[in-house]
C-alpha atoms as a PDB file:
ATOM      1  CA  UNK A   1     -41.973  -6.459  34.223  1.00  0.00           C
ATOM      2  CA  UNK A   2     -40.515  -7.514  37.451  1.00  0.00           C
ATOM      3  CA  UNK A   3     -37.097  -6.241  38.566  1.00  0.00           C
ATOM      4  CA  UNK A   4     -35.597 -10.250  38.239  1.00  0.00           C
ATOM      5  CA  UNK A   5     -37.131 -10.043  35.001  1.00  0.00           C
ATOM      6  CA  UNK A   6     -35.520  -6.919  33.572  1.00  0.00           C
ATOM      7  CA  UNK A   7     -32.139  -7.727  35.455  1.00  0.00           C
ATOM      8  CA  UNK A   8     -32.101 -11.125  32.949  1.00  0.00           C
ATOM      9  CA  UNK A   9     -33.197  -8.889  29.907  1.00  0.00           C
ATOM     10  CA  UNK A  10     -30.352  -6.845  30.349  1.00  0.00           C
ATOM     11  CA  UNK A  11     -27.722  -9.426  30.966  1.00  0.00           C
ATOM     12  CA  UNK A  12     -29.224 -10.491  27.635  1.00  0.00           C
ATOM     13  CA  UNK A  13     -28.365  -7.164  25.639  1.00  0.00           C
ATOM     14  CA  UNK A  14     -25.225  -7.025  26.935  1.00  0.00           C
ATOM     15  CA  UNK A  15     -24.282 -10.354  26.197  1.00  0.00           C
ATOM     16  CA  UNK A  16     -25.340  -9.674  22.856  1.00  0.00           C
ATOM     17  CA  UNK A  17     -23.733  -6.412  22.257  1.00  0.00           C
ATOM     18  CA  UNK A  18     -20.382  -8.397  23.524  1.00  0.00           C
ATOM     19  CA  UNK A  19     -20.976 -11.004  20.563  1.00  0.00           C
ATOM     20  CA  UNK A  20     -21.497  -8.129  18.141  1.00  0.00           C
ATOM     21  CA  UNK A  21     -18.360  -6.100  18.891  1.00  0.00           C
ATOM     22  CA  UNK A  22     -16.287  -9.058  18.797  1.00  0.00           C
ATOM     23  CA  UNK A  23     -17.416 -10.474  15.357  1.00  0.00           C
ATOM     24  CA  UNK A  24     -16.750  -7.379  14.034  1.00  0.00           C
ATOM     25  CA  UNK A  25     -13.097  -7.383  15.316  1.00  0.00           C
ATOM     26  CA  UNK A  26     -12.984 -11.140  14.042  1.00  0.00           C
ATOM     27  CA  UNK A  27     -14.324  -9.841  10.335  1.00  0.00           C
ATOM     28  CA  UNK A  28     -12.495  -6.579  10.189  1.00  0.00           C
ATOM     29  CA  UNK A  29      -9.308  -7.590   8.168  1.00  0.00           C
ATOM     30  CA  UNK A  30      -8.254  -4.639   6.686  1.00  0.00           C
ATOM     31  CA  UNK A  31      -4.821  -3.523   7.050  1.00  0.00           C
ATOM     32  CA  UNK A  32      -3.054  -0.031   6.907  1.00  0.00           C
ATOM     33  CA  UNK A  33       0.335  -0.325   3.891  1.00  0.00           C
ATOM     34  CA  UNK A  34       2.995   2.052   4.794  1.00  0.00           C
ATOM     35  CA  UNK A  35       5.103   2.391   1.930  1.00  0.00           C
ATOM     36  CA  UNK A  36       8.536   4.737   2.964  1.00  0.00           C
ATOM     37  CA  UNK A  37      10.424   5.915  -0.003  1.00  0.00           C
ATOM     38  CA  UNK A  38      14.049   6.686   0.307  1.00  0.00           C
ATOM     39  CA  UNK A  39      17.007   7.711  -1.833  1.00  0.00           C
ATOM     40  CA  UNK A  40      15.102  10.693  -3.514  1.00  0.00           C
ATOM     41  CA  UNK A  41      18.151  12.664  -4.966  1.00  0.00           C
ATOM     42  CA  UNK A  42      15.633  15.985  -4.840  1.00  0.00           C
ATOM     43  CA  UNK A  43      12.921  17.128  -3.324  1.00  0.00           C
ATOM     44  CA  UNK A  44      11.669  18.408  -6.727  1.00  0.00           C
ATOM     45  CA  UNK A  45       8.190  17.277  -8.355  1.00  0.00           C
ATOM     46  CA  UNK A  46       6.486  14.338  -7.283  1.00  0.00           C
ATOM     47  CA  UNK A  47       6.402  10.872  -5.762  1.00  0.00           C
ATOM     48  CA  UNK A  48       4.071   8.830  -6.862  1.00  0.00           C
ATOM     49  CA  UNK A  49       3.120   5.462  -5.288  1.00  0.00           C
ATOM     50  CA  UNK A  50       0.981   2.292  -6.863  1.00  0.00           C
ATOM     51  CA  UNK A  51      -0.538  -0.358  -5.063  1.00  0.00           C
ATOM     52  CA  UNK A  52      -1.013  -3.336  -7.391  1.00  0.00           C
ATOM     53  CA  UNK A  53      -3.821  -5.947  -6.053  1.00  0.00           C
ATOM     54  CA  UNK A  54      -2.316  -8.262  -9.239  1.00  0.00           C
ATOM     55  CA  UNK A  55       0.015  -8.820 -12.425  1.00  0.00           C
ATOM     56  CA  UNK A  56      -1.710  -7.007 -14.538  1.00  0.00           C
ATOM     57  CA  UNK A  57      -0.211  -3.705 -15.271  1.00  0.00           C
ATOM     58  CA  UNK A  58       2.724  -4.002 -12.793  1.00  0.00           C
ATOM     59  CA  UNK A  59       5.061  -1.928 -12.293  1.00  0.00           C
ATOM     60  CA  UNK A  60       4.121   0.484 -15.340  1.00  0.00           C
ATOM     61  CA  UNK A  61       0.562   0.915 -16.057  1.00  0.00           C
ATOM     62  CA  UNK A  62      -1.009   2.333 -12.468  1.00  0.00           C
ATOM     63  CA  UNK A  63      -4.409   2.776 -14.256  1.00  0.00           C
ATOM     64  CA  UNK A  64      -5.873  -0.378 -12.211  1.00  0.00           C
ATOM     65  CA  UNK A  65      -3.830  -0.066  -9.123  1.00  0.00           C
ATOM     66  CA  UNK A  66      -4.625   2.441  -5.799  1.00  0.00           C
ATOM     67  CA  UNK A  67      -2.496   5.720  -6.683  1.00  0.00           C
ATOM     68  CA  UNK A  68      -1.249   7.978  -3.967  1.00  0.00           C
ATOM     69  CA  UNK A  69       0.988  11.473  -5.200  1.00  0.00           C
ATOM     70  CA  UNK A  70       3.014  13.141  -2.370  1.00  0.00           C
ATOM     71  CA  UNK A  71       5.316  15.953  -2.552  1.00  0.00           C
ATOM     72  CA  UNK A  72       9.028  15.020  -3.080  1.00  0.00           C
ATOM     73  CA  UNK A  73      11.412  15.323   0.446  1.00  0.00           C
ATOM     74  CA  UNK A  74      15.096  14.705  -0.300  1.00  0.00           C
ATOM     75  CA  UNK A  75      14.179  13.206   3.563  1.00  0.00           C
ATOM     76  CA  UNK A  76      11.892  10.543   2.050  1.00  0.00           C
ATOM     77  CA  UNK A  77       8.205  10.132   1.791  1.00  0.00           C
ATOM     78  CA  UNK A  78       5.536   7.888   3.046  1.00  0.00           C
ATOM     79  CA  UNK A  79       2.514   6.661   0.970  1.00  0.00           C
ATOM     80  CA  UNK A  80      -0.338   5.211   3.252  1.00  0.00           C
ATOM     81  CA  UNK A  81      -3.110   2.850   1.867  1.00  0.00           C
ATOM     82  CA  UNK A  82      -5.555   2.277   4.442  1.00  0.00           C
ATOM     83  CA  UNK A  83      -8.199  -0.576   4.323  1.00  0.00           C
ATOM     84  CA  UNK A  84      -6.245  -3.388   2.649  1.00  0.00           C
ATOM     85  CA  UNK A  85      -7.700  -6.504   2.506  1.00  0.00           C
ATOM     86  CA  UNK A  86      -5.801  -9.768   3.196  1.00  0.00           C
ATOM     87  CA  UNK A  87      -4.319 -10.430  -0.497  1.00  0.00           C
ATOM     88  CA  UNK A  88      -1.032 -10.435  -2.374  1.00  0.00           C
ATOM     89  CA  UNK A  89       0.036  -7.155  -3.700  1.00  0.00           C
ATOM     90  CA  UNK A  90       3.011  -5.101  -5.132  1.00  0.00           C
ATOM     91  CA  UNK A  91       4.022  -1.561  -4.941  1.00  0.00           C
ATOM     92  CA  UNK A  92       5.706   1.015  -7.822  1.00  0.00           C
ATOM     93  CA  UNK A  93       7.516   3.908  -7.398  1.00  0.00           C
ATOM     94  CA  UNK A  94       8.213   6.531  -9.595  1.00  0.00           C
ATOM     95  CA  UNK A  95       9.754  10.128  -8.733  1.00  0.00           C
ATOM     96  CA  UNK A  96       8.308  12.564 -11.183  1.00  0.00           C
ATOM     97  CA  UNK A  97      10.027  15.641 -11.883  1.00  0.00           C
ATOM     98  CA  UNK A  98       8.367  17.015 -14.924  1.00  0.00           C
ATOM     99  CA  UNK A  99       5.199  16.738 -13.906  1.00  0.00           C
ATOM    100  CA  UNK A 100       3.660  14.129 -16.799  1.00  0.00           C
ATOM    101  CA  UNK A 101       2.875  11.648 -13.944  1.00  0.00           C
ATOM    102  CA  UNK A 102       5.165   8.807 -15.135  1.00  0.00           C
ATOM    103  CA  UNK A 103       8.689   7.780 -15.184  1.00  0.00           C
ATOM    104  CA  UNK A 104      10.209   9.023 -18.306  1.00  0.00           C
ATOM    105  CA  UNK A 105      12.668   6.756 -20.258  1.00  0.00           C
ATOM    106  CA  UNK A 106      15.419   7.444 -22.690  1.00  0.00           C
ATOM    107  CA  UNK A 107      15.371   6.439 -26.491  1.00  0.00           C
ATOM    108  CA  UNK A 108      16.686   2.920 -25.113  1.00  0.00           C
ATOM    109  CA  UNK A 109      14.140   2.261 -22.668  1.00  0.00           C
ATOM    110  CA  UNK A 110      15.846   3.113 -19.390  1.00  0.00           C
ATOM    111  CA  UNK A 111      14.534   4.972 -16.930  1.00  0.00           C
ATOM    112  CA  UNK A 112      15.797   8.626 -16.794  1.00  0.00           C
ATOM    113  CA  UNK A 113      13.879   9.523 -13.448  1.00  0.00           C
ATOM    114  CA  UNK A 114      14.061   7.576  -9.998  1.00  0.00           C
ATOM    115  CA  UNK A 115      11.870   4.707  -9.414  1.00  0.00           C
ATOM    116  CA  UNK A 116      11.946   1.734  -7.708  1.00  0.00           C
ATOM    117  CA  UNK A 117       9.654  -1.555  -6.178  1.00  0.00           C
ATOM    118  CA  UNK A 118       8.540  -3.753  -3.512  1.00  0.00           C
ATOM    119  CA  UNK A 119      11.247  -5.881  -2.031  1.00  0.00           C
ATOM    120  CA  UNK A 120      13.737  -3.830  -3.699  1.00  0.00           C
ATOM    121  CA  UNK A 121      13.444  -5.599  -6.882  1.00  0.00           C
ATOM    122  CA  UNK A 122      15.993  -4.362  -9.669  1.00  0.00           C
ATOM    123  CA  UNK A 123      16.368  -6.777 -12.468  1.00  0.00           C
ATOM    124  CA  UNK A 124      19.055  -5.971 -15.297  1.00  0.00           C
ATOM    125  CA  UNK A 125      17.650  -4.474 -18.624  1.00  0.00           C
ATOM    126  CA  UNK A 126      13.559  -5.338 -18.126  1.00  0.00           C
ATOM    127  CA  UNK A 127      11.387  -4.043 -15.419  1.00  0.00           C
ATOM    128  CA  UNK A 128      10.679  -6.291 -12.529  1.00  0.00           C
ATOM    129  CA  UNK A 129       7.700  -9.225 -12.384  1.00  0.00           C
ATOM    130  CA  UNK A 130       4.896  -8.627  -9.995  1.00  0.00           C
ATOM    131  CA  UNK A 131       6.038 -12.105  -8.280  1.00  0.00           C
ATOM    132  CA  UNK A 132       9.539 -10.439  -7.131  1.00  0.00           C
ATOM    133  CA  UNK A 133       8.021  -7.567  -6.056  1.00  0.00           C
ATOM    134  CA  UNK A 134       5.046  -9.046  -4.431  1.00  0.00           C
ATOM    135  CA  UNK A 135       4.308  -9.261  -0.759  1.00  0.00           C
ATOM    136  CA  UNK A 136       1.480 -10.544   1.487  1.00  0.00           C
ATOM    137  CA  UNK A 137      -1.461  -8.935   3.761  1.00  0.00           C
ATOM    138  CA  UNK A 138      -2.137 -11.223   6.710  1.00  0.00           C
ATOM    139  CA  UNK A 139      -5.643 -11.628   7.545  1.00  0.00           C
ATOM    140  CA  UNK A 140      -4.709 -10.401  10.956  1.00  0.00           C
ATOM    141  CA  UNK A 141      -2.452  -7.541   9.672  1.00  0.00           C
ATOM    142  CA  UNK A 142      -3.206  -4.330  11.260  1.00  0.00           C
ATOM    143  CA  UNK A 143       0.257  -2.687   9.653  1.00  0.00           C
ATOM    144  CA  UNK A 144       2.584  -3.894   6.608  1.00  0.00           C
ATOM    145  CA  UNK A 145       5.543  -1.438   6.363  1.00  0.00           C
ATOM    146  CA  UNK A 146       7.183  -1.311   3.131  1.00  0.00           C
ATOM    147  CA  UNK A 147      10.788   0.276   2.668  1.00  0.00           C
ATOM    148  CA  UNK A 148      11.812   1.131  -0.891  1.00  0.00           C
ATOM    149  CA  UNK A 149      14.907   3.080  -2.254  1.00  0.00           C
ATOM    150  CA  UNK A 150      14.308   4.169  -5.280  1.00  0.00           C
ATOM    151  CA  UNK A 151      17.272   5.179  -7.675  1.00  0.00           C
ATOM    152  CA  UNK A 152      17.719   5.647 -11.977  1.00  0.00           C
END
């Protein structure tokens, strides 16, 4: 192979190495949720955090949703979810402090331990909807920062 030859071959690779690198920044659409959790009236137990993907289950039932557990802070916590695809989604919060991995209630129904949702959401006497907690995940998102106070 001539030098004129092997000069063309590798303009070639590189142009093709340039097309490869950026279709997969075009296709790579996975986002990094950073849910912050203030208001924690203790730093005792645990937090835990659920990302919901849909309805179903939300706020109470994290069995189908993405759980993260961090330690309480009376400073506030942060729950990260890495490689989130574009999609609607909700977070729950609930701060355990006996250790059963839920948010206890009393005989009425009300929450006796902290909790809270997405956008805030804190709807008299029922727990809130997945569409008032819901947010979205941009196909372009690199970061979605979520702020929750939680509270009884």
């Amino acid at each position: 192979m001539d030098s004129k030859t092997a000069t063309s071959w590798t303009w070639a690779a590189k142009g093709m190495l340039a097309s490869l690198v950026a279709l997969a920044a075009s296709t790579s659409s996975a986002a990094e949720v950073v849910v912050r959790i203030g208001g924690l009236s203790e730093p005792l137990g645990q937090v835990g955090c659920s990302l919901f993907a849909g309805p179903a289950g939300f706020p109470k039932d994290s069995s189908g949703a993405r759980q993260l557990w961090q330690a309480a802070d009376a400073k506030g916590v942060t729950c990260r979810y890495s490689d989130v695809p574009e999609g609607t989604y909700a977070v729950s919060i609930g701060h355990d402090l006996n250790g059963n991995k839920r948010v206890d209630a009393n005989f009425v129904g009300l929450p006796t331990e902290q909790w809270g949702v997405s956008n805030n959401a804190r709807p008299n006497l029922r727990a809130p909807r997945f569409d008032e907690a819901m947010f979205k995940v941009a196909v372009d998102a690199k970061e979605v920062v979520i702020d929750i106070k939680v509270a009884k």
